[in-house]
Protein backbone atom coordinates (compact mmCIF):
# COMPACT_ATOMS: atom_id res chain seq x y z
CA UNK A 1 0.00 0.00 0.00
CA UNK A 2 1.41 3.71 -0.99
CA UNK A 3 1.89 6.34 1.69
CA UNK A 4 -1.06 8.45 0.07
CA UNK A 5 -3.42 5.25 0.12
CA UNK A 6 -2.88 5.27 4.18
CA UNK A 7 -3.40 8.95 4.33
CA UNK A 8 -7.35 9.72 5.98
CA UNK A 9 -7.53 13.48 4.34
CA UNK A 10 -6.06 12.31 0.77
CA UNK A 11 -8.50 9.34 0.98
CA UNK A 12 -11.63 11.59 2.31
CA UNK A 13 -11.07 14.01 -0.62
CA UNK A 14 -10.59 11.21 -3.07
CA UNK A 15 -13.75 9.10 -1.80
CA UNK A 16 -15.67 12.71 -3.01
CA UNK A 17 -17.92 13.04 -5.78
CA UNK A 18 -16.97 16.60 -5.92
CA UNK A 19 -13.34 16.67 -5.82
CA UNK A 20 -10.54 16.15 -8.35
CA UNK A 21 -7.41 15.09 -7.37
CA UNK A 22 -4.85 17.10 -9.89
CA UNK A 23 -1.62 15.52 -9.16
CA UNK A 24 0.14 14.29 -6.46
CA UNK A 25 3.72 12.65 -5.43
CA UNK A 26 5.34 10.79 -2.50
CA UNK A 27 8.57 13.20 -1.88
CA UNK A 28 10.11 10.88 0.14
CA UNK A 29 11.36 11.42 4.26
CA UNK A 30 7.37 11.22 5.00
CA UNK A 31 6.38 13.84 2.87
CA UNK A 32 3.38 13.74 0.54
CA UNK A 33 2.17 16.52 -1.43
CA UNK A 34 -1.25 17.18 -3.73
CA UNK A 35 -3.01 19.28 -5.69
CA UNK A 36 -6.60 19.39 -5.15
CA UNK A 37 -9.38 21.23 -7.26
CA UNK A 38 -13.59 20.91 -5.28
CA UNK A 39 -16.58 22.23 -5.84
CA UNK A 40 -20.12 22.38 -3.83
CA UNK A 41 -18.79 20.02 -1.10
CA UNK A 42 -18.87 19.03 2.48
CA UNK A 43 -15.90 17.26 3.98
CA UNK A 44 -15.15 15.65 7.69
CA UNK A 45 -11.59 14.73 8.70
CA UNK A 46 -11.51 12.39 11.77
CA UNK A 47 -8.25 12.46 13.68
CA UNK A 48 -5.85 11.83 11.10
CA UNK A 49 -2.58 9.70 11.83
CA UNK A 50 -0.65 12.08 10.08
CA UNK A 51 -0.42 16.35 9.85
CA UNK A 52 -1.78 18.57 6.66
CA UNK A 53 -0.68 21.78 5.86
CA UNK A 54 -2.95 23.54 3.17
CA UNK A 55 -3.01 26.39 0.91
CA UNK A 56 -5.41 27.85 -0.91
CA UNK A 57 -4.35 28.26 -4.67
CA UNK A 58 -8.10 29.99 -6.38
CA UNK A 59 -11.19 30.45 -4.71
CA UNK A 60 -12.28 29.57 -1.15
CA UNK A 61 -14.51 32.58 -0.47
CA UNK A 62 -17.30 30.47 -0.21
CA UNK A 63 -15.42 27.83 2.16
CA UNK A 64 -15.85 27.73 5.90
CA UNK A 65 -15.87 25.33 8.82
CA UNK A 66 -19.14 24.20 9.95
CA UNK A 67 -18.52 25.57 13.86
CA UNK A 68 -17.50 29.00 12.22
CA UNK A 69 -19.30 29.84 9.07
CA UNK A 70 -18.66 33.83 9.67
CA UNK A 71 -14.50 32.86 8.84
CA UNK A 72 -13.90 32.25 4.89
CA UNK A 73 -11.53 31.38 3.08
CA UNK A 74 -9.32 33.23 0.28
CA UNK A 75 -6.13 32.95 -1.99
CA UNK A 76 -3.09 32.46 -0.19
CA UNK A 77 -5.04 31.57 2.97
CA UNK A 78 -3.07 28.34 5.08
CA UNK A 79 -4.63 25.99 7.12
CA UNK A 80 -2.89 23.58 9.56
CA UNK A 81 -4.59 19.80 10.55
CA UNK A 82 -2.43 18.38 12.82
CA UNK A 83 -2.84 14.08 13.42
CA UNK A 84 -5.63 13.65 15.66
CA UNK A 85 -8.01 16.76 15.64
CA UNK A 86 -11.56 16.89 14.18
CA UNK A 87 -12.59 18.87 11.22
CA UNK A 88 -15.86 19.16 9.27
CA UNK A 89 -15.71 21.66 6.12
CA UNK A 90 -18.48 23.22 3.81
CA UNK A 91 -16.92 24.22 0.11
CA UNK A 92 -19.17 26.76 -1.71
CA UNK A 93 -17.80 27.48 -5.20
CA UNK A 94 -15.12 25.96 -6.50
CA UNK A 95 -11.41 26.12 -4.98
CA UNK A 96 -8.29 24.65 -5.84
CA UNK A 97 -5.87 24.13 -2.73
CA UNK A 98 -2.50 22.42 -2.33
CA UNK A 99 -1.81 19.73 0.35
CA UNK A 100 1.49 18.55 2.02
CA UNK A 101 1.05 15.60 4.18
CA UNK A 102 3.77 15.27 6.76
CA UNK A 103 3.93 12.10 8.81
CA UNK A 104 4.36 11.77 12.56
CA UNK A 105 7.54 10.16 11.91
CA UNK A 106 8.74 13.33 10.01
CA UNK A 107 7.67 15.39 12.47
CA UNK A 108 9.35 13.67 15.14
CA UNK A 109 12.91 14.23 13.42
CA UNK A 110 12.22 17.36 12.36
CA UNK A 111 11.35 18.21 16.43
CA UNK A 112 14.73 16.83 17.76
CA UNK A 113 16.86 18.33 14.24
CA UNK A 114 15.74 21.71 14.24
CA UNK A 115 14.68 22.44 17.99
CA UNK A 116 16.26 19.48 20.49
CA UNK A 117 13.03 18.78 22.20
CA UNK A 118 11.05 15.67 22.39
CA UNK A 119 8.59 15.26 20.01
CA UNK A 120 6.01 14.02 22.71
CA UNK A 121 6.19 17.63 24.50
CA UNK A 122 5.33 19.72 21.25
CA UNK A 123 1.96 19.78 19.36
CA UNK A 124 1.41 21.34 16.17
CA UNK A 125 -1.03 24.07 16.47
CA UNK A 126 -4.54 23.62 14.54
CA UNK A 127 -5.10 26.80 12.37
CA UNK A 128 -7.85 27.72 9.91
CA UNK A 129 -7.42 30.65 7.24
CA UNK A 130 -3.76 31.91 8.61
CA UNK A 131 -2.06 34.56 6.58
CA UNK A 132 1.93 33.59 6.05
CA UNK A 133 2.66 35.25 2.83
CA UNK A 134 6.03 33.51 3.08
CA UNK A 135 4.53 29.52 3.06
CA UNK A 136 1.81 30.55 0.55
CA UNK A 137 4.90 31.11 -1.65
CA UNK A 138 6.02 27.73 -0.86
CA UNK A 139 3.10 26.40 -1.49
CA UNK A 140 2.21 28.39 -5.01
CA UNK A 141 6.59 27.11 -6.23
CA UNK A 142 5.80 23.63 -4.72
CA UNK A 143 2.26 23.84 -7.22
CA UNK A 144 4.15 24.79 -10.12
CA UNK A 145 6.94 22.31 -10.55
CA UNK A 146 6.88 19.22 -11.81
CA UNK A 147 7.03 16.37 -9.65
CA UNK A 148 7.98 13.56 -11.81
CA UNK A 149 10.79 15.18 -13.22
CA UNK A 150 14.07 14.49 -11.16
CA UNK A 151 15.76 17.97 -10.86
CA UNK A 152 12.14 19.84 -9.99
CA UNK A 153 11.53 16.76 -7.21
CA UNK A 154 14.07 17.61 -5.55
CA UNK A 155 13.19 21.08 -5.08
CA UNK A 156 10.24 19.77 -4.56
CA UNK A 157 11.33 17.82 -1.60
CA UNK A 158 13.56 21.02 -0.51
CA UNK A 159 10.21 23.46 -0.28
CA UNK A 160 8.42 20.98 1.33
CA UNK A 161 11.05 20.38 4.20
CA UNK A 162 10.82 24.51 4.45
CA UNK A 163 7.29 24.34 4.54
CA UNK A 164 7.74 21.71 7.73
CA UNK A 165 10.17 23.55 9.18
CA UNK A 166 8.53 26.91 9.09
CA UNK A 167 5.71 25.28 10.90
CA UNK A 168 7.74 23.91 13.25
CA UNK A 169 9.12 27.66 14.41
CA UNK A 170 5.64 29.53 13.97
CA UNK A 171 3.20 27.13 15.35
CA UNK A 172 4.24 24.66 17.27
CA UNK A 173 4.07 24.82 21.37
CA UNK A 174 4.78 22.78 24.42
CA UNK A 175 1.52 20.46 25.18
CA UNK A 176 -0.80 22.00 28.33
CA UNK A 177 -0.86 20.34 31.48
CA UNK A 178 1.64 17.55 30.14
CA UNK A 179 4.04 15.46 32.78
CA UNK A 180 6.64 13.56 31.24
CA UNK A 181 7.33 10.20 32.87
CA UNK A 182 9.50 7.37 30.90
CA UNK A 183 12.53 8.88 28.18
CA UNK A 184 15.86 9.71 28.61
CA UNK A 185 17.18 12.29 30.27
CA UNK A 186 18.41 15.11 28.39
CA UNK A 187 21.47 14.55 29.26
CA UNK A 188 21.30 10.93 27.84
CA UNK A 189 19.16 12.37 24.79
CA UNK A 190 22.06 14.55 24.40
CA UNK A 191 24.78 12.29 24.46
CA UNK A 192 23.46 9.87 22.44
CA UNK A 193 22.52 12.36 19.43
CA UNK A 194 26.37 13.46 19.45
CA UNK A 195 27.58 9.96 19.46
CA UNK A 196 25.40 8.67 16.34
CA UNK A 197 26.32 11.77 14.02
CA UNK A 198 29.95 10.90 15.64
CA UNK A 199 30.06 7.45 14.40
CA UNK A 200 28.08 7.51 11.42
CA UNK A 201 30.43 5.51 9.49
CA UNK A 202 30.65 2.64 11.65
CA UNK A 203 28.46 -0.52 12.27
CA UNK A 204 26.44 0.76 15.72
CA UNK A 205 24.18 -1.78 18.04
CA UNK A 206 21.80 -1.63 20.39
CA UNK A 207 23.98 -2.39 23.24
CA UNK A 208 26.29 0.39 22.38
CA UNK A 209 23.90 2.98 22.48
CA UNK A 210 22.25 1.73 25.53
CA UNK A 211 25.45 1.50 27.16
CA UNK A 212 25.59 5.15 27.13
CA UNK A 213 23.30 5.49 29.14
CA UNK A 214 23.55 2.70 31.72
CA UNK A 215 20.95 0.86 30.41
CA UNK A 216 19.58 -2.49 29.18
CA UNK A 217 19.03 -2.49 25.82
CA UNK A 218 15.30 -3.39 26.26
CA UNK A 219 14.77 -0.48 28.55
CA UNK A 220 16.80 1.59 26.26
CA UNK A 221 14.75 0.79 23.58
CA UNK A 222 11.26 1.78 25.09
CA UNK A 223 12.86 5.08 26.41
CA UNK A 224 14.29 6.14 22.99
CA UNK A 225 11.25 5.74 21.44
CA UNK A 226 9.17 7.52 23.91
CA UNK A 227 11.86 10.70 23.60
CA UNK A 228 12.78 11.04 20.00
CA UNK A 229 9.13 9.41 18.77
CA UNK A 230 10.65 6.60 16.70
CA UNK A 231 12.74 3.36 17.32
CA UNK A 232 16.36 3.49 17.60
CA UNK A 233 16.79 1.88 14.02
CA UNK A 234 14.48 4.21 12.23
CA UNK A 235 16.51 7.07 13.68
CA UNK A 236 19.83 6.09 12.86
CA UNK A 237 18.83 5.38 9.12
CA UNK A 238 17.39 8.51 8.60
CA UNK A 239 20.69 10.46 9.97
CA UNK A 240 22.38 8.02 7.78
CA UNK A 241 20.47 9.20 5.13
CA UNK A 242 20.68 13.03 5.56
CA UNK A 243 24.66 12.55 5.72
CA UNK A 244 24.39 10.84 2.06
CA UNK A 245 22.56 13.70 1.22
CA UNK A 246 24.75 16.18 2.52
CA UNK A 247 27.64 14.21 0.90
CA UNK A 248 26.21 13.92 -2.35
CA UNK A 249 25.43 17.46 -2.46
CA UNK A 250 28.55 18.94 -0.87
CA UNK A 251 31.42 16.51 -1.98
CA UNK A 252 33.27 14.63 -5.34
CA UNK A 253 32.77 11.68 -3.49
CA UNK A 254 32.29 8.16 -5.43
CA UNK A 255 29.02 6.51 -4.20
CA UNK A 256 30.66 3.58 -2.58
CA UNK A 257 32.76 6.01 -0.61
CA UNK A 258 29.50 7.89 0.20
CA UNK A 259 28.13 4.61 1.14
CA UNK A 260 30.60 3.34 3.42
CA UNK A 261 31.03 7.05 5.12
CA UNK A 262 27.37 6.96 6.20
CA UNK A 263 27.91 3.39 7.56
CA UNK A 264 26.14 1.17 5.08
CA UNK A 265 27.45 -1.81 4.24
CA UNK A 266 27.85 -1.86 0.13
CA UNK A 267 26.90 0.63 -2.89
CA UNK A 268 23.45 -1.70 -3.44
CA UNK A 269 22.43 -1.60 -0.10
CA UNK A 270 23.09 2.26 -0.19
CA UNK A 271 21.54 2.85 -2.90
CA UNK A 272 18.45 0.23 -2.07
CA UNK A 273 17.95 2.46 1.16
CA UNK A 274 18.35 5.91 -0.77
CA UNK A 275 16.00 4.85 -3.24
CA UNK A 276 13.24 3.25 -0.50
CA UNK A 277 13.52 7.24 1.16
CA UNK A 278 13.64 9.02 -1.69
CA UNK A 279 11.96 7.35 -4.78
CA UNK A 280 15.43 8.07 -6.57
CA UNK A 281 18.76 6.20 -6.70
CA UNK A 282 21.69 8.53 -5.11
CA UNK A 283 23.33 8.57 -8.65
CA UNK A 284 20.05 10.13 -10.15
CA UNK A 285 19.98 12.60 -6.57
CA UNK A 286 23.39 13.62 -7.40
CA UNK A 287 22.38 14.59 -11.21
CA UNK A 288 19.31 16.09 -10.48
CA UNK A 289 21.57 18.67 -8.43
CA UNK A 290 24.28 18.74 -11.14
CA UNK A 291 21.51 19.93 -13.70
């Protein structure tokens, strides 16, 4: 099954009479994207597994959500649905928005990358008809390209990370009321962030991680997990991966050198992994850059 057959707002629009679905991509690193055109709807979202960010391209004068039909839409307006909240919509007219569907997975890295907290303490704010001139620009560049084409996926791939990140800074906050129990320490969180990027080009286990922090590796585990919001494995691949990137972006390195730098075991595996992540081989990354 493909990432945008699992997602519950992709699959509510497409279930719709009303709706045409334009185009749409996987852009690898949990990242989804669509373009959307509706007409003389009515639409419920029920807690999502996964976060949408939204922009309206034409139209949505006529749109509003059922709770608040005073507040309509426009051009350029965003709207944030994080995983988990409840949405029902009435479309008057015809609009045409873009989506970007982020996964919780994605989220979770981007929470420890770009602002060392755990994932569990943030929440991404629910917004309706926000006015970021700056992420409707995103938005109208990510609309525009093509997404089958190698060179304009990739910027593809780049606005959509700033479109996460930017949503990270501007509306994300610390969960009300929340106690923490379980998780590493900061410290601990700390250490063991420094020590992956560290040893990147080495073979790492379970026990050595774990050791770092005095713990069993089944404890070590669970509290990993419950601070950075995905295993230990998941993690380490996807640092593994962002150093390829980095690499094949900023170096004259040979792909099996990039391989073994980033700690995987042969060129096919490397490129087996890039290609899983990315939907493109790290020799067709590299070119799409070049052009």
């Amino acid at each position: 099954m493909s990432q945008l057959e699992q997602l519950q707002v992709f699959q509510s629009l497409h279930r719709s009479p009303n709706a045409r679905l334009q185009r749409s991509a996987e852009l690898g690193d949990g990242l989804a994207a669509a373009v959307w055109s509706n007409r003389h709807d009515a639409r419920d979202y029920q807690a999502p597994s996964h976060h949408t960010l939204s922009c309206y391209l034409t139209g949505g004068t006529g749109t509003f959500r059922r709770e608040s039909p005073h507040s309509k839409g426009a051009p350029d307006k965003l709207c944030i649905l994080p995983a988990g909240h409840q949405s029902a919509w009435v479309i008057n007219g015809e609009i045409q928005l873009a989506h970007l569907y982020i996964s919780q997975e994605q989220f979770a890295l981007a929470a420890v990358s770009l602002l060392d907290r755990e994932p569990r303490e943030l929440e991404l704010r629910e917004g309706t008809f926000l006015d970021d001139a700056q992420q409707a620009q995103r938005f109208r560049q990510l609309s525009q390209l093509d997404w089958n084409e190698p060179a304009e996926r990739l910027l593809s791939s780049s606005l959509a990370h700033g479109l996460v990140s930017h949503a990270l800074l501007s509306q994300v906050g610390r969960r009300e009321g929340l106690r923490l129990t379980g998780g590493l320490a900061p410290l601990q969180r700390r250490r063991v962030r420094e020590f992956i990027d560290a040893h990147l080009d080495q073979p790492l286990s379970l026990g050595q991680l774990a050791s770092l922090c005095a713990l069993s590796e089944y404890h070590f585990a669970r509290m990993f997990q419950l601070s950075f919001g995905l295993p230990p494995h998941r993690y380490l691949l996807a640092q593994r991966l962002l150093r390829a990137q980095q690499l094949l972006s900023g170096s004259a390195l040979a792909l099996g050198e990039i391989a073994l730098a980033c700690g995987f075991a042969s060129a096919s595996h490397f490129s087996n992994r890039f290609r899983q992540a990315f939907s493109a081989t790290p020799g067709q990354y590299r070119a799409a850059l070049t052009d």
